[in-house]
N, C-alpha and C. Protein backbone atom coordinates (compact mmCIF):
# COMPACT_ATOMS: atom_id res chain seq x y z
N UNK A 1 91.84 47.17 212.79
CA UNK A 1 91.29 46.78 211.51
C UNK A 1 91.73 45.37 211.19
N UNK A 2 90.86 44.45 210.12
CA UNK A 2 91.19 43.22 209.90
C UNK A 2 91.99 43.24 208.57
N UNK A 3 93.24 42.48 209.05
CA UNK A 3 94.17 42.36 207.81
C UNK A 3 93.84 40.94 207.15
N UNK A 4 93.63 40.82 205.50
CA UNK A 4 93.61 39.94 204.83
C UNK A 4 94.23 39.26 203.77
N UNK A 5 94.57 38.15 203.67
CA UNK A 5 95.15 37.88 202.77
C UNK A 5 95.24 38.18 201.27
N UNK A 6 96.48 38.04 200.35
CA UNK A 6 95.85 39.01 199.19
C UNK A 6 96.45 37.70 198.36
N UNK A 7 97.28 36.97 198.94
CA UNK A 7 97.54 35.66 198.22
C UNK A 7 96.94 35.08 197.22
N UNK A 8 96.87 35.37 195.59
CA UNK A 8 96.26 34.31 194.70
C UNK A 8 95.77 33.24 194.47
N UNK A 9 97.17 32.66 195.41
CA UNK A 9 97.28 31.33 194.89
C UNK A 9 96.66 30.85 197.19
N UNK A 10 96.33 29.25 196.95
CA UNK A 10 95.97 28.82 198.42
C UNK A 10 97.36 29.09 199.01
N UNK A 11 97.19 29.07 199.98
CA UNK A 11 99.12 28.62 201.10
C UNK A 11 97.98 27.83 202.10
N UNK A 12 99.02 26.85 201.82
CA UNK A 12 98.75 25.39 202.54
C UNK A 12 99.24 25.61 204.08
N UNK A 13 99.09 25.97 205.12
CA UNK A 13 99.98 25.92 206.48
C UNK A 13 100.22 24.16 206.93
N UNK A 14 100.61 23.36 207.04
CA UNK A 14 100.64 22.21 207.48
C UNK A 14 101.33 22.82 209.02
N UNK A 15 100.93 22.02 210.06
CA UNK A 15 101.84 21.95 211.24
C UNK A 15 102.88 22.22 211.62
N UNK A 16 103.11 23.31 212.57
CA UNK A 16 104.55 23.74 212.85
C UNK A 16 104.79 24.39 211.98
N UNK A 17 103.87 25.23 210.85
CA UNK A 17 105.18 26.10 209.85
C UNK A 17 104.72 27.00 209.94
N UNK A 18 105.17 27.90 209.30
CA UNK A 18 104.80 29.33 209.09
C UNK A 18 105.31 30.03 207.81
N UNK A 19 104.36 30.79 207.44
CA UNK A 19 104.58 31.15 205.74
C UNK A 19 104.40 32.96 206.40
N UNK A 20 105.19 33.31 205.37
CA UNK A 20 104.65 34.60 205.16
C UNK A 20 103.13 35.14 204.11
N UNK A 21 102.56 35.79 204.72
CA UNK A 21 101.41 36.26 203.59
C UNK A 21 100.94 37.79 203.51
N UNK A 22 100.93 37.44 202.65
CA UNK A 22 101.36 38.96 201.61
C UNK A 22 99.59 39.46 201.87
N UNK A 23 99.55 41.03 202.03
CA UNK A 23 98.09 41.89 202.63
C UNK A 23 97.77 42.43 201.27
N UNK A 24 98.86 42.74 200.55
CA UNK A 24 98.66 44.31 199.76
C UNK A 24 98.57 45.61 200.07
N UNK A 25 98.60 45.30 201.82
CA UNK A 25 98.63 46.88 202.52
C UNK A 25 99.99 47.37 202.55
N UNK A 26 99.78 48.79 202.18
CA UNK A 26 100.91 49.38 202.62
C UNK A 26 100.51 50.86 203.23
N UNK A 27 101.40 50.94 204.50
CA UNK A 27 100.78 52.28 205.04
C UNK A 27 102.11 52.99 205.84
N UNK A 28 101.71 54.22 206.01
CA UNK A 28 102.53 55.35 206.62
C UNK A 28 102.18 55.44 208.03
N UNK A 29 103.18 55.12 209.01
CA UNK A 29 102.41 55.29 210.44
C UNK A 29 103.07 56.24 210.89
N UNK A 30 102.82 57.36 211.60
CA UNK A 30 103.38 58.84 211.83
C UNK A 30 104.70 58.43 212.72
N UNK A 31 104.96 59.31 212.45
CA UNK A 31 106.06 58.85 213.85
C UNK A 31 105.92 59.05 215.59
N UNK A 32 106.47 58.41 216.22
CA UNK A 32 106.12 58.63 217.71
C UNK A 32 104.66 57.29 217.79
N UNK A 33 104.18 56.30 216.80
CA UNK A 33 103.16 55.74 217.08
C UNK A 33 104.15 54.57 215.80
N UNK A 34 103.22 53.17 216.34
CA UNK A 34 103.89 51.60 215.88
C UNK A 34 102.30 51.21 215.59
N UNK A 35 102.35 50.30 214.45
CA UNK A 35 101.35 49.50 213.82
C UNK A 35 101.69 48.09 214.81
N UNK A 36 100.61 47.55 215.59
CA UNK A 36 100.63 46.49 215.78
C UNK A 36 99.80 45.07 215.41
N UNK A 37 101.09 44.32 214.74
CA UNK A 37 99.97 43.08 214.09
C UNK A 37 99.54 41.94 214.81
N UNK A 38 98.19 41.80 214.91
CA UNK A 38 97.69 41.19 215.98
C UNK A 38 96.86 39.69 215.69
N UNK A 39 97.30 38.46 216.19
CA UNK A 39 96.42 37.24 215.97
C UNK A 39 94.99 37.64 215.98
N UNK A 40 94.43 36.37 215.18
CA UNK A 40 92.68 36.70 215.29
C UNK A 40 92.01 35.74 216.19
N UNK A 41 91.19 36.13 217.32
CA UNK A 41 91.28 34.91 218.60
C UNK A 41 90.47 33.89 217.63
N UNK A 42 88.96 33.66 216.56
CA UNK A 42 88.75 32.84 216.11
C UNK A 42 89.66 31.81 215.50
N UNK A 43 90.58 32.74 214.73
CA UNK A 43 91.96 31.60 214.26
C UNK A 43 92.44 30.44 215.12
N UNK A 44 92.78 31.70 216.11
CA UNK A 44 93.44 30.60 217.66
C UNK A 44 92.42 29.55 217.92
N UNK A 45 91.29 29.54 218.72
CA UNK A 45 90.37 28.87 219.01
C UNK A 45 90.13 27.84 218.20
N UNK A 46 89.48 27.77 216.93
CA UNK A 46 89.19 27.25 216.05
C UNK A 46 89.78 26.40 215.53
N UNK A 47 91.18 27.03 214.99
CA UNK A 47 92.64 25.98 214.11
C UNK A 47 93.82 26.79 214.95
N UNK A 48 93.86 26.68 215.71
CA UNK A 48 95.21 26.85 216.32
C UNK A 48 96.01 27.52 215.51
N UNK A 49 96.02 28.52 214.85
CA UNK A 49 96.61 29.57 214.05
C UNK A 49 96.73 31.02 214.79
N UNK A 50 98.06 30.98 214.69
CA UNK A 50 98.56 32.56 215.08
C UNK A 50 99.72 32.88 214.40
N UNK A 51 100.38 34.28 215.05
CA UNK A 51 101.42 34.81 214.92
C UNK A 51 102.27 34.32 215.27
N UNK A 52 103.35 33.98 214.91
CA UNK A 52 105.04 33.65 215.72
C UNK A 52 105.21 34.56 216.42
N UNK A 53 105.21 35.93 215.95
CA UNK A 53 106.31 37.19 216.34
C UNK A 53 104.97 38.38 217.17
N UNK A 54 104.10 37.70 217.57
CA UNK A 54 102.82 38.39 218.22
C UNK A 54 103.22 39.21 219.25
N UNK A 55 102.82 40.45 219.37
CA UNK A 55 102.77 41.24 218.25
C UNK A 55 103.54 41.75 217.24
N UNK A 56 103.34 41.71 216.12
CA UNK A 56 104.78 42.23 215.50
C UNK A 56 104.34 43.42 215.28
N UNK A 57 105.69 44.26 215.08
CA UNK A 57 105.85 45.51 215.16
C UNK A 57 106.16 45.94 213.53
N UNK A 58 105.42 47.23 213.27
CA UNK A 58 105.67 48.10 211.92
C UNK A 58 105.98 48.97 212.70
N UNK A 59 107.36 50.08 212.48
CA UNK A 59 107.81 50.97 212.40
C UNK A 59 107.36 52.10 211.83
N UNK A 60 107.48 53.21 212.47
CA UNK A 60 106.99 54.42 211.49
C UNK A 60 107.87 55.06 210.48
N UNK A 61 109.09 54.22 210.04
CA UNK A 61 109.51 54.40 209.02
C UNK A 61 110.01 53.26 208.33
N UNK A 62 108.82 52.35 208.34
CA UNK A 62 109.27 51.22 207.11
C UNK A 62 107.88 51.77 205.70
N UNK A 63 108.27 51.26 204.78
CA UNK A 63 106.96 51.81 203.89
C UNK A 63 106.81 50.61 203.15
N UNK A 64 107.25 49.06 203.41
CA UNK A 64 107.13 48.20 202.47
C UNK A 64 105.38 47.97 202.48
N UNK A 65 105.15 46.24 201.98
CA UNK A 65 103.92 45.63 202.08
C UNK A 65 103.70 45.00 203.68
N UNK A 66 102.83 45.41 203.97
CA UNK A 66 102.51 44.12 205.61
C UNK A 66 102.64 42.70 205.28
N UNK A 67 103.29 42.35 205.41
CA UNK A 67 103.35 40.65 205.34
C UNK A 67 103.45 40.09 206.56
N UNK A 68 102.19 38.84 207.31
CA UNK A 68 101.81 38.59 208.40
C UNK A 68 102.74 37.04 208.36
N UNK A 69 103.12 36.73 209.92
CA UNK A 69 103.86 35.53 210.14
C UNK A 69 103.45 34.66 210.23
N UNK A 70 102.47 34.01 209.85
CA UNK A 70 101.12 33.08 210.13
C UNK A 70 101.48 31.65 210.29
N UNK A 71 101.49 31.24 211.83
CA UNK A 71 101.83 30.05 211.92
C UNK A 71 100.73 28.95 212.29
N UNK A 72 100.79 27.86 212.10
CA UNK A 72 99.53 27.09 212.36
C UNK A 72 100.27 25.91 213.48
N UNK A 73 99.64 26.05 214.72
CA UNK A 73 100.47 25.64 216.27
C UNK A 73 99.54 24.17 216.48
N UNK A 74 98.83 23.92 215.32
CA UNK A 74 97.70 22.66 215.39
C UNK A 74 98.69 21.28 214.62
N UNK A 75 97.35 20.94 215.07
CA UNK A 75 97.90 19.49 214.54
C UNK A 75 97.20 19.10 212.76
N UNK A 76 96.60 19.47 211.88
CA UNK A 76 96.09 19.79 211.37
C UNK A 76 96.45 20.86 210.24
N UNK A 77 96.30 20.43 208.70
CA UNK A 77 97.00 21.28 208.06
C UNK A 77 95.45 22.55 207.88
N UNK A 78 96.00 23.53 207.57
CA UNK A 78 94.95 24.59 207.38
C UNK A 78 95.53 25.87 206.49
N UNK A 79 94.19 25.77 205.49
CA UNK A 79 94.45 25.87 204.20
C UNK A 79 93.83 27.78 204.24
N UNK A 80 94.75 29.11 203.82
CA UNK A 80 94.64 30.32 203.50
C UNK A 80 94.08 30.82 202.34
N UNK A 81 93.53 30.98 201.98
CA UNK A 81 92.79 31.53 200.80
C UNK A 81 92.78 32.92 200.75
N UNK A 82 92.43 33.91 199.31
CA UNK A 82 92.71 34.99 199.22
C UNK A 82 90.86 35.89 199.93
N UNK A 83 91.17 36.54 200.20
CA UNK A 83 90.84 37.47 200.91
C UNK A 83 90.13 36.92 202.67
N UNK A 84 90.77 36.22 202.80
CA UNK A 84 90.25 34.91 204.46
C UNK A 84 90.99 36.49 205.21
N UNK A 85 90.36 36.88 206.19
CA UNK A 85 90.73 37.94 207.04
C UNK A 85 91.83 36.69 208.14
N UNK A 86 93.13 37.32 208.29
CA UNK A 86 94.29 36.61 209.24
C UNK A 86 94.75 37.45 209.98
N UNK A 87 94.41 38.65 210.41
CA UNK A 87 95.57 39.15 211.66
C UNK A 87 94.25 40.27 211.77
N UNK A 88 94.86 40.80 212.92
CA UNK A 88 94.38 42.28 213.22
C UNK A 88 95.30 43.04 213.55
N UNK A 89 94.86 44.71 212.89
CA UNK A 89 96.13 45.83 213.14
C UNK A 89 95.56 46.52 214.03
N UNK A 90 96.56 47.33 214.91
CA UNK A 90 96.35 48.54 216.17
C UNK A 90 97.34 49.76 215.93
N UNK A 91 97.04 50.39 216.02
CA UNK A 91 98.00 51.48 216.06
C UNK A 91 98.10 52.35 217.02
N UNK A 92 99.37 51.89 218.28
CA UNK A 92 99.69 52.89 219.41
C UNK A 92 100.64 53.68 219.18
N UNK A 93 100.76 54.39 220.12
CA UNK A 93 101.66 55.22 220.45
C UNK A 93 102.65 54.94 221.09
N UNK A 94 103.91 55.36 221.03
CA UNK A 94 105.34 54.70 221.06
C UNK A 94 105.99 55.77 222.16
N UNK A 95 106.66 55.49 222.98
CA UNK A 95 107.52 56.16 223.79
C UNK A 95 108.61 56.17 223.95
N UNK A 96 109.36 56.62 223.65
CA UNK A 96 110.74 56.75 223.42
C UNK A 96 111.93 57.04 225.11
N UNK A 97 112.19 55.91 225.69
CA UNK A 97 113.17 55.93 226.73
C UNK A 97 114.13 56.58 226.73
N UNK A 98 114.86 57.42 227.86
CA UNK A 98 115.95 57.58 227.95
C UNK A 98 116.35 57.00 229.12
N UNK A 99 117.52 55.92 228.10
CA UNK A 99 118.36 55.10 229.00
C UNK A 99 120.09 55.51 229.75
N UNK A 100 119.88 55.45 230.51
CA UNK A 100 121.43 55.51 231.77
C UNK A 100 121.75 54.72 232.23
N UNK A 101 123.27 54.29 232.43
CA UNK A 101 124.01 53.59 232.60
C UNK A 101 124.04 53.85 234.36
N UNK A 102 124.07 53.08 235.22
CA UNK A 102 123.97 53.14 236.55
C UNK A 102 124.61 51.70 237.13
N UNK A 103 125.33 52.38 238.61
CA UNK A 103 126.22 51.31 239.16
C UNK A 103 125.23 50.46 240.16
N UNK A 104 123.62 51.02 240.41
CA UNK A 104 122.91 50.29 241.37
C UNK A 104 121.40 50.75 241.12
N UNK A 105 120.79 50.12 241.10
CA UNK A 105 119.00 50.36 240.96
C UNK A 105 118.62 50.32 242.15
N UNK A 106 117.53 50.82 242.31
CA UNK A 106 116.89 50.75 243.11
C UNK A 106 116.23 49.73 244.04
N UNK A 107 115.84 49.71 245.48
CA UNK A 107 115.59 48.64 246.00
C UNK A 107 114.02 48.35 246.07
N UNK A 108 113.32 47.34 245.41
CA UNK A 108 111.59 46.97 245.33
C UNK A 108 111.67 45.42 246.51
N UNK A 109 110.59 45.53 247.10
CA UNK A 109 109.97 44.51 247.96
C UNK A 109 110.19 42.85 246.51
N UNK A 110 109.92 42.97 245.54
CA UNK A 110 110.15 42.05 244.65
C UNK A 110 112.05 42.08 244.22
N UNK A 111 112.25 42.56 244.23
CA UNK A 111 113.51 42.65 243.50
C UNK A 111 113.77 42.16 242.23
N UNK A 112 114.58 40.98 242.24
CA UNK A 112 115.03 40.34 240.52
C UNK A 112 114.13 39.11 240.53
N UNK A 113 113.32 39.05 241.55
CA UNK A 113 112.09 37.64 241.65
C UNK A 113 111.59 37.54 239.83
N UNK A 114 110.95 36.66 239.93
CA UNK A 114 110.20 36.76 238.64
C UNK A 114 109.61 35.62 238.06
N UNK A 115 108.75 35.51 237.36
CA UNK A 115 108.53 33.78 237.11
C UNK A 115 107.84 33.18 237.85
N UNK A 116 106.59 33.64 238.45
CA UNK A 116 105.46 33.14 239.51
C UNK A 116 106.14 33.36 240.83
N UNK A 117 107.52 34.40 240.79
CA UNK A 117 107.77 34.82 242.11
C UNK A 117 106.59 35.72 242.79
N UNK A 118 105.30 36.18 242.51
CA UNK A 118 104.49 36.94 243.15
C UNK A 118 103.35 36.03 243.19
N UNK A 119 103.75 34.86 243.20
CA UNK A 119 101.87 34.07 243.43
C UNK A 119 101.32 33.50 242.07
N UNK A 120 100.20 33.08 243.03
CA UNK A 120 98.94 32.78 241.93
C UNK A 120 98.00 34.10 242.21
């Protein structure tokens, strides 16, 4: 779903910053499943506007307001207005690890490679 701003007043983003902005949503996400808040690719494309913390994560036991991290990565100030649609939400399902303490892992053809260690 598209999350929108509920902001009154404009928020100015100038370059490099990031404001918080307030949805007015507030929601219950069951447990065993995470709300994920998601950039809007027109934002990106368009004015170089996204998330800092992409994706950010809602918990299924926070109950505040959604407030999105909205940063503007342009050169170019760009101006939020109230109801301008800014993020998109998802809601998956969460899996819960059980972690062990171990003196040796296992051996993979990759190992601790990483970082364009497998190619183009």
């Amino acid at each position: 779903m598209d999350l929108s701003s509920a902001s009154i007043k404009d928020i100015v983003l100038n370059p490099m910053q990031t404001e918080l902005i307030p949805t007015n949503y507030i929601i219950e996400v069951p447990p065993g499943y995470e709300a994920q808040v998601r950039p809007r690719s027109g934002l990106a494309l368009k004015h170089n506007i996204g998330i800092i913390n992409s994706p950010g994560t809602i918990d299924a036991d926070y109950r505040g307001e959604m407030k999105i991290l909205l940063t503007n990565f342009g050169k170019e100030s760009y101006i939020v207005k109230f109801g301008d649609r800014i993020a998109q939400l998802v809601i998956s399902r969460v899996e819960k690890a059980d972690l062990q303490i171990v003196d040796k892992l296992s051996e993979t053809k990759r190992s601790s490679g990483g970082f364009g260690h497998t190619g183009i």
